[in-house]
N, C-alpha and C. Protein backbone atom coordinates (compact mmCIF):
# COMPACT_ATOMS: atom_id res chain seq x y z
N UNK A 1 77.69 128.30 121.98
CA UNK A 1 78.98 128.23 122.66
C UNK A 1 79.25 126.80 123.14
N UNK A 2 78.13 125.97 123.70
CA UNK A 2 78.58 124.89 124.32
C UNK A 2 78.73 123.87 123.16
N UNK A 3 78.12 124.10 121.98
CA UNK A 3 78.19 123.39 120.87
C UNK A 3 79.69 123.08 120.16
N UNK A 4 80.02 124.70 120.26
CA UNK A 4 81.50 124.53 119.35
C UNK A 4 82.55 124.07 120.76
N UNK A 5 82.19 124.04 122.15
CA UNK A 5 82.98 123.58 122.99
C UNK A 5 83.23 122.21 122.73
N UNK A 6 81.94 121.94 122.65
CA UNK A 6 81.85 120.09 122.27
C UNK A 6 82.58 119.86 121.04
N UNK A 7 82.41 119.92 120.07
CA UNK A 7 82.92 120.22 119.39
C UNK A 7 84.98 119.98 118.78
N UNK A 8 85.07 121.03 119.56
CA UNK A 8 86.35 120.86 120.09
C UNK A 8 87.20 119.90 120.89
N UNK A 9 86.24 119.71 121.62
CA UNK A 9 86.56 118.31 122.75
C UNK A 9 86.59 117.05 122.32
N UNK A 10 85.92 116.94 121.24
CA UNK A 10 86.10 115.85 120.14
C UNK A 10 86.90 115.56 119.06
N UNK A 11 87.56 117.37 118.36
CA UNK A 11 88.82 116.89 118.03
C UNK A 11 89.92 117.07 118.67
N UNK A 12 89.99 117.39 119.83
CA UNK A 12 91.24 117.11 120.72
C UNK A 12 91.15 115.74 121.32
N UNK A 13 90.14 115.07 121.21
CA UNK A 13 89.73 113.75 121.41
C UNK A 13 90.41 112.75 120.59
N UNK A 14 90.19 112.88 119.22
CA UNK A 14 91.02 112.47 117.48
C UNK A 14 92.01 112.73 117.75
N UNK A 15 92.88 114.07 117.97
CA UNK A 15 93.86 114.44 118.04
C UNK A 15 94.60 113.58 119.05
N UNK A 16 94.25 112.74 119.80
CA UNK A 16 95.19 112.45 121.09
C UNK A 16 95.28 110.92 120.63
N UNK A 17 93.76 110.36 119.82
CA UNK A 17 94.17 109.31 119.53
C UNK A 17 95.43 108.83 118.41
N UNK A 18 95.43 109.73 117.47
CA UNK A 18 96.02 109.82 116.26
C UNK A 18 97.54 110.36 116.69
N UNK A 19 97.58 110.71 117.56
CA UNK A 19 99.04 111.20 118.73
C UNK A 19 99.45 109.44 119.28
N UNK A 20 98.42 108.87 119.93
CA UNK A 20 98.75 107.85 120.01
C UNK A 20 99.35 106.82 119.33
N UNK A 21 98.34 106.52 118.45
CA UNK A 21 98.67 105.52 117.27
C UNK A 21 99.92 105.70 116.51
N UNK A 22 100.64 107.13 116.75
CA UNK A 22 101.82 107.75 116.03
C UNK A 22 102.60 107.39 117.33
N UNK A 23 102.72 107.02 118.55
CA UNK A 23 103.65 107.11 119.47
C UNK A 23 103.64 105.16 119.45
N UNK A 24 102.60 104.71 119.41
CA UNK A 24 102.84 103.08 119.36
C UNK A 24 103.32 102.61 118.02
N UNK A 25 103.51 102.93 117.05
CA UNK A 25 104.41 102.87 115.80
C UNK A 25 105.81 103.25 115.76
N UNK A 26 105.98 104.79 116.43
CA UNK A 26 107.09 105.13 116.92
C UNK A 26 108.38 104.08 117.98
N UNK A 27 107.45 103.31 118.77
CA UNK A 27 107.95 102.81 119.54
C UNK A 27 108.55 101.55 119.46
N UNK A 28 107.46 100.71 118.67
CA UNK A 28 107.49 99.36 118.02
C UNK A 28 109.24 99.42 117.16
N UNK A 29 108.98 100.78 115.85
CA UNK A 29 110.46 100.38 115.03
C UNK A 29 111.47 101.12 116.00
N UNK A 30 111.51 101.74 116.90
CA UNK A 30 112.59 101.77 117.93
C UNK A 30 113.16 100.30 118.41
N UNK A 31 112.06 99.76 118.61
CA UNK A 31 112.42 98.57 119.48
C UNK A 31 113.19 97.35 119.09
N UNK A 32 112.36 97.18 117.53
CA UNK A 32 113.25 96.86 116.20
C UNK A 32 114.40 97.18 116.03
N UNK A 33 114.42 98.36 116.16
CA UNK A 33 115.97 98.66 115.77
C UNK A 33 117.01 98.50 116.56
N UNK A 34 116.54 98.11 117.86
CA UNK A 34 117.71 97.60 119.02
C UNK A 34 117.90 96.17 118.75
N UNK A 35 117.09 95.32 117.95
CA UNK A 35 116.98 93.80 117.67
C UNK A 35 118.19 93.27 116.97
N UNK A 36 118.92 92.43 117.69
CA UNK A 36 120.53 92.13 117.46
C UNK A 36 120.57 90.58 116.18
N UNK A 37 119.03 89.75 116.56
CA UNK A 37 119.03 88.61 115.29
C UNK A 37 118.49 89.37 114.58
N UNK A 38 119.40 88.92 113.10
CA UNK A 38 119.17 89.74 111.79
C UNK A 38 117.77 89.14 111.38
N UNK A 39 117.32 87.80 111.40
CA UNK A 39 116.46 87.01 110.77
C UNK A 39 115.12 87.47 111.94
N UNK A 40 115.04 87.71 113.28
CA UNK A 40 113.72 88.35 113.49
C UNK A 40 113.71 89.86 113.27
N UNK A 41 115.01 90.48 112.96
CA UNK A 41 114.84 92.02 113.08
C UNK A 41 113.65 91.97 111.53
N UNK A 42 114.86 91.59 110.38
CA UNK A 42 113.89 91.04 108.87
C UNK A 42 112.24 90.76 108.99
N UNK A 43 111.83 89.63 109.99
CA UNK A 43 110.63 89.67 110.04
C UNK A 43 109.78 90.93 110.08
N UNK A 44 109.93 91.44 111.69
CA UNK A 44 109.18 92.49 112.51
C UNK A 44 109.18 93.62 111.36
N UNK A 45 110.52 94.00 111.13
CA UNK A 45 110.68 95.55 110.19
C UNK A 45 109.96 95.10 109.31
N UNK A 46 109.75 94.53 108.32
CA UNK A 46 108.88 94.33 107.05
C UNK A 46 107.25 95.24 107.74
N UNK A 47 106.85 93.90 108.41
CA UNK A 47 105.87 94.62 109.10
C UNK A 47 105.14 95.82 109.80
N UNK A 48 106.23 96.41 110.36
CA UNK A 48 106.35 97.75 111.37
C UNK A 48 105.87 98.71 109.95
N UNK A 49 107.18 98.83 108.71
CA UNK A 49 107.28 99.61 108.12
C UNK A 49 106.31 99.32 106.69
N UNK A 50 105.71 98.50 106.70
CA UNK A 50 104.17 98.42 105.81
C UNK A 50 103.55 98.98 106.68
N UNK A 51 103.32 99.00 107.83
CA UNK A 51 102.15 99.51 109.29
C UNK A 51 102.41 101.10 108.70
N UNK A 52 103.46 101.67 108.81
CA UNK A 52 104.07 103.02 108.97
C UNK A 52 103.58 103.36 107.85
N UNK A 53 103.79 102.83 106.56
CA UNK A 53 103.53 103.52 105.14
C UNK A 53 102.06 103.46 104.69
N UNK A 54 101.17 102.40 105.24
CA UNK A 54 100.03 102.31 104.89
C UNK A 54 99.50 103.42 105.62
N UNK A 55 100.01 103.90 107.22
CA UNK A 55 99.55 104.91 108.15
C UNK A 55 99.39 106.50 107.76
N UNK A 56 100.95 106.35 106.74
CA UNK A 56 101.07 107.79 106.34
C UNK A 56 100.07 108.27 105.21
N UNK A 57 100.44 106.72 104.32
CA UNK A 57 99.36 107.27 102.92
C UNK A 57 98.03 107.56 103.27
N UNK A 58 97.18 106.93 104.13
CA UNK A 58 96.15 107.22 104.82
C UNK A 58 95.74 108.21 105.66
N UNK A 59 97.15 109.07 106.09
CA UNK A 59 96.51 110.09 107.20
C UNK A 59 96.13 109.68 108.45
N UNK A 60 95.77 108.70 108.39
CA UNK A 60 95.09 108.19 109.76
C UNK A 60 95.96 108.46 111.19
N UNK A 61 97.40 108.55 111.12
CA UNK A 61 98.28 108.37 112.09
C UNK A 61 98.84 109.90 112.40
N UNK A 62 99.38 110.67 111.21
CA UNK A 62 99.67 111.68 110.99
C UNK A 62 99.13 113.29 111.13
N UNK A 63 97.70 112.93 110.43
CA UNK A 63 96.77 114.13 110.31
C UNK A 63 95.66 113.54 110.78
N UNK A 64 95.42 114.44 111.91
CA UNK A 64 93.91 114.20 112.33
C UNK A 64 93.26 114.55 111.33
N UNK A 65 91.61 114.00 111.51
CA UNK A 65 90.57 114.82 110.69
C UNK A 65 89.48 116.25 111.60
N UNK A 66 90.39 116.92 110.71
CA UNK A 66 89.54 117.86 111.87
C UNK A 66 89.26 118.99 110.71
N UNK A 67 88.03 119.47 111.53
CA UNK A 67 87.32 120.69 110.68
C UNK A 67 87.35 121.82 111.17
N UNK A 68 88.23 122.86 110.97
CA UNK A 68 88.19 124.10 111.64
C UNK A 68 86.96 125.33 110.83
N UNK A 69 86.75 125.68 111.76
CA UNK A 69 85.59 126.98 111.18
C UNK A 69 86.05 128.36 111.27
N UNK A 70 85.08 129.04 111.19
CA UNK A 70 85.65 130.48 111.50
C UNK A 70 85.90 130.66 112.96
N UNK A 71 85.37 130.20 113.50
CA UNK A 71 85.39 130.06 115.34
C UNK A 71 86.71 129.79 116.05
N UNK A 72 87.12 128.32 115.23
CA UNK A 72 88.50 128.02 115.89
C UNK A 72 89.69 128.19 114.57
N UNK A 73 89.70 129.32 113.70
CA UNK A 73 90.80 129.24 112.76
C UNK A 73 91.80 130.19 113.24
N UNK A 74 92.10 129.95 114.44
CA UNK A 74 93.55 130.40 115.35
C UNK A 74 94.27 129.25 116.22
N UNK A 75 93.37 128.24 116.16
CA UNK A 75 93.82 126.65 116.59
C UNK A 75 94.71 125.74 115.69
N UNK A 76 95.87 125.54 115.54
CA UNK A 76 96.34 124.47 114.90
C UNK A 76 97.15 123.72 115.71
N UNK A 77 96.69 122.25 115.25
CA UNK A 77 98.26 121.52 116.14
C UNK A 77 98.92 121.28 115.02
N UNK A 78 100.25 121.16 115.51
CA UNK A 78 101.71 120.92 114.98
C UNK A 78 102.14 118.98 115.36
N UNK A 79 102.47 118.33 113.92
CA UNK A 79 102.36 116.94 114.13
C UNK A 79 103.37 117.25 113.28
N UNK A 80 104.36 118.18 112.71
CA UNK A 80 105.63 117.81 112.28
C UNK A 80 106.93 116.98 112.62
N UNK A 81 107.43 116.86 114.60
CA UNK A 81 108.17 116.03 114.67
C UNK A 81 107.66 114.92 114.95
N UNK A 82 106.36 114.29 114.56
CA UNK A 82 105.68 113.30 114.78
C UNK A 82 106.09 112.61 113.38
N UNK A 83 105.94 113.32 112.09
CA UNK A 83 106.37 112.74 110.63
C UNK A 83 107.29 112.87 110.75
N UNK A 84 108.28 113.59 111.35
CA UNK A 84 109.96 113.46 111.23
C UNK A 84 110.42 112.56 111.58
N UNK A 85 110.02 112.18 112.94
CA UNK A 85 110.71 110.74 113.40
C UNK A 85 110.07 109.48 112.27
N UNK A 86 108.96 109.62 112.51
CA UNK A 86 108.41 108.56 111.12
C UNK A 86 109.38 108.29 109.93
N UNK A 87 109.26 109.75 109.22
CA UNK A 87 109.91 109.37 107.72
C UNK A 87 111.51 110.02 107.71
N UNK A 88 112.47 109.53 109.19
CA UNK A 88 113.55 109.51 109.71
C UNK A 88 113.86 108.04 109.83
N UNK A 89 113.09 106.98 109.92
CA UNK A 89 113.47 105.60 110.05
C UNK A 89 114.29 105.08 108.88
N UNK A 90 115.02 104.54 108.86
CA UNK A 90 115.98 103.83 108.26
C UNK A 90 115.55 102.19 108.87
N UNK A 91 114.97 101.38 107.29
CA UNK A 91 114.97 100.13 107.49
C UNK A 91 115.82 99.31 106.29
N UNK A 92 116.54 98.27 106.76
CA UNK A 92 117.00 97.32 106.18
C UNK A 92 116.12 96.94 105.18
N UNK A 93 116.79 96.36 104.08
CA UNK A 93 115.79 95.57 103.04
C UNK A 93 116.33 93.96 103.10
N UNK A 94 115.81 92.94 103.07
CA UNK A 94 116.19 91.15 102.94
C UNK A 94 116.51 90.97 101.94
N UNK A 95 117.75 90.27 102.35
CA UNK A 95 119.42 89.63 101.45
C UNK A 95 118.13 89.20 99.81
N UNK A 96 119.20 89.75 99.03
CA UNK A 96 118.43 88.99 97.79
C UNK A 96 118.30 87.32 98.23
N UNK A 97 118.11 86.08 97.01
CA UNK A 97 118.28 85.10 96.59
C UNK A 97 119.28 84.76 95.99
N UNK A 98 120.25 83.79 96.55
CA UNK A 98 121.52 83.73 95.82
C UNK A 98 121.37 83.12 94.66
N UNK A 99 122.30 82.89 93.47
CA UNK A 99 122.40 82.47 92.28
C UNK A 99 122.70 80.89 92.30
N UNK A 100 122.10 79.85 91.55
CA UNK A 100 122.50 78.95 92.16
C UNK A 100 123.85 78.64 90.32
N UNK A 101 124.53 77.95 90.85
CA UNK A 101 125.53 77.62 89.40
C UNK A 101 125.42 76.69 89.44
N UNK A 102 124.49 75.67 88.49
CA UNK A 102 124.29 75.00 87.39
C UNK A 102 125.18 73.60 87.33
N UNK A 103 126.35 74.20 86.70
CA UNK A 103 127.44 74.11 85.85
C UNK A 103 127.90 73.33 87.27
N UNK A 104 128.20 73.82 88.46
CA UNK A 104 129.08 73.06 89.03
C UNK A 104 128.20 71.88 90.03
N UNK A 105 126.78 72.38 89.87
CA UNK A 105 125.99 71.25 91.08
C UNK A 105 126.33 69.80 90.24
N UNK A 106 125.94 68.54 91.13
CA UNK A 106 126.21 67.43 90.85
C UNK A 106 125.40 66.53 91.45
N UNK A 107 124.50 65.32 90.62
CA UNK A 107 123.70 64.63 91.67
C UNK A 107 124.01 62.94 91.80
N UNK A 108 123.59 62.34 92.46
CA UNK A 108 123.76 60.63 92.33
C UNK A 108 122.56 60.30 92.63
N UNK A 109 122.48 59.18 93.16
CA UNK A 109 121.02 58.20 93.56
C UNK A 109 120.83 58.92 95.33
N UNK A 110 122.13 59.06 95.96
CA UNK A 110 121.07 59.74 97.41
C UNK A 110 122.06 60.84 97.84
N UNK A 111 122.66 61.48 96.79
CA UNK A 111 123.28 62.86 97.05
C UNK A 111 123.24 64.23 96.17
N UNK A 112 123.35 64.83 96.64
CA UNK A 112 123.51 66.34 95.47
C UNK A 112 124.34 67.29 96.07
N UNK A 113 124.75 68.06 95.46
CA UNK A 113 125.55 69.01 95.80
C UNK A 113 124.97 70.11 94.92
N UNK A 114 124.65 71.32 95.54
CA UNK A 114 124.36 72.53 95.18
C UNK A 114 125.53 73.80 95.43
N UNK A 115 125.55 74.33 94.28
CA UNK A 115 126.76 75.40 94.48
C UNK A 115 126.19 76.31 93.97
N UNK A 116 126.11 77.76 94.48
CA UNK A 116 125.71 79.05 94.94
C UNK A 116 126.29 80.20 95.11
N UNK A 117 126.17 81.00 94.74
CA UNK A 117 126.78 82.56 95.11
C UNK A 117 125.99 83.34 95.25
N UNK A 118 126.02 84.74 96.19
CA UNK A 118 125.36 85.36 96.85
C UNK A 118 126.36 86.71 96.83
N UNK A 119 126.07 87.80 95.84
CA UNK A 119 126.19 88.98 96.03
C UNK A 119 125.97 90.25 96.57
N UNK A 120 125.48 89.66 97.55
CA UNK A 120 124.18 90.86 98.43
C UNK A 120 125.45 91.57 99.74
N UNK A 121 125.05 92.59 99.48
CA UNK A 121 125.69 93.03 101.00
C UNK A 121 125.58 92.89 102.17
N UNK A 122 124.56 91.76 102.27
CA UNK A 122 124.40 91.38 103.99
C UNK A 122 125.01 90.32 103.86
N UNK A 123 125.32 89.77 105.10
CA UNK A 123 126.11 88.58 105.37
C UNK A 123 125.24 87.23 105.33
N UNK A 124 124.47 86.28 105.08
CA UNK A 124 123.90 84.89 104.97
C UNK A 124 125.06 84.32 105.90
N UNK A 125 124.37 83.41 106.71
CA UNK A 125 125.11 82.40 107.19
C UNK A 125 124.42 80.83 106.50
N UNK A 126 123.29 81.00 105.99
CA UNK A 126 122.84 79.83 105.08
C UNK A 126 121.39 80.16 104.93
N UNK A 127 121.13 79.44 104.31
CA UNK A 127 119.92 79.12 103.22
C UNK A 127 119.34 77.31 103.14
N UNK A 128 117.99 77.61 103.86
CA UNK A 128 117.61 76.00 103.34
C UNK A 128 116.66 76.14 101.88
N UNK A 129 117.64 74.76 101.67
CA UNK A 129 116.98 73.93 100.41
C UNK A 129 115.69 73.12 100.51
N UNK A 130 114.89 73.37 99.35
CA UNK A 130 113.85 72.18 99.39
C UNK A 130 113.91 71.97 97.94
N UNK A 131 113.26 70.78 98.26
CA UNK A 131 113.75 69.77 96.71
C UNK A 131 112.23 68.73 96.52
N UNK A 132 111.98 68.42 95.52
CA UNK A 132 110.70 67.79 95.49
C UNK A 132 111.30 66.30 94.52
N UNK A 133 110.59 65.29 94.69
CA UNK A 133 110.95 64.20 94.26
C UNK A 133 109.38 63.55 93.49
N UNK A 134 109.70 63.67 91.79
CA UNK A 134 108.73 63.07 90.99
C UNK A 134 108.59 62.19 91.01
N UNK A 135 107.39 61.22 91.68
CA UNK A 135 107.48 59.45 91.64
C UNK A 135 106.98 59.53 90.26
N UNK A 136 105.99 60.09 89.66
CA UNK A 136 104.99 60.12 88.75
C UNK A 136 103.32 59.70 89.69
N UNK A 137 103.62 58.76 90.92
CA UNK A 137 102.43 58.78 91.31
C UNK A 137 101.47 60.11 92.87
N UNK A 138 103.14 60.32 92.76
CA UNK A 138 102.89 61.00 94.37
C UNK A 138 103.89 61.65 94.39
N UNK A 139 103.94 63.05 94.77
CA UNK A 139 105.30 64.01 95.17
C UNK A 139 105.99 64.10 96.46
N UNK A 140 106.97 63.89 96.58
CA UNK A 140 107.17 63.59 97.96
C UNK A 140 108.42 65.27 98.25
N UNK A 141 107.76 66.32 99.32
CA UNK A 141 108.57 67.24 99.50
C UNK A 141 109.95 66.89 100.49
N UNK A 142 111.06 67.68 100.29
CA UNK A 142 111.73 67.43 101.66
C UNK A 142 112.10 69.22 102.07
């Protein structure tokens, strides 16, 4: 008796951590999702929601590991609105790469002009350029 007590106390032990780890994930892309700059919301969410998907495929967050016997097979916990809110998140995906056109850029000895279009449904307010300069002896980035 005191065996399968113990027992028990250890996966309600799992169980609370794995409750946890599902409530600090929970909380994080909440917090995200109140985030008003588009360019750190982009960062964090990437992250949050690799955290979330690596969590689910793994079980680790979702389903405890627990072993029921004949003893406790009238015990189950319920972690369904725990995956609901999970795989209820709605995340943004980052603006493609705009197209650059060719045809209309133009260069001299200390100017260029780059011309670009951007079909994406998020809004860009800009994009930095980097450009590399071949001495032949040394590359110089800007």
């Amino acid at each position: 008796q005191v065996m399968k007590l113990r027992k028990l106390a250890q996966q309600v032990a799992n169980c609370r951590q794995c409750l946890e780890r599902s409530t600090v994930l929970i909380n994080q892309a909440e917090h995200i999702l109140k985030e008003n700059d588009h360019a750190r919301f982009l960062q964090t969410a990437r992250n949050v929601a690799e955290r979330v998907a690596m969590a689910t495929a793994s079980s680790q967050v979702l389903i405890p590991d627990i072993n029921f016997n004949d003893a406790f097979e009238n015990f189950a916990l319920d972690f369904s609105r725990e995956k609901k809110l999970l795989e209820g998140l709605d995340y943004l995906t980052a603006p493609n790469p705009p197209s650059v056109r060719e045809e209309l850029c133009t260069a001299s000895h200390d100017t260029i002009t780059v011309h670009w279009i951007s079909e994406d449904e998020f809004s860009v307010s800009s994009y930095e350029l980097q450009y590399t300069i071949f001495t032949g002896q040394a590359n110089f980035i800007s």
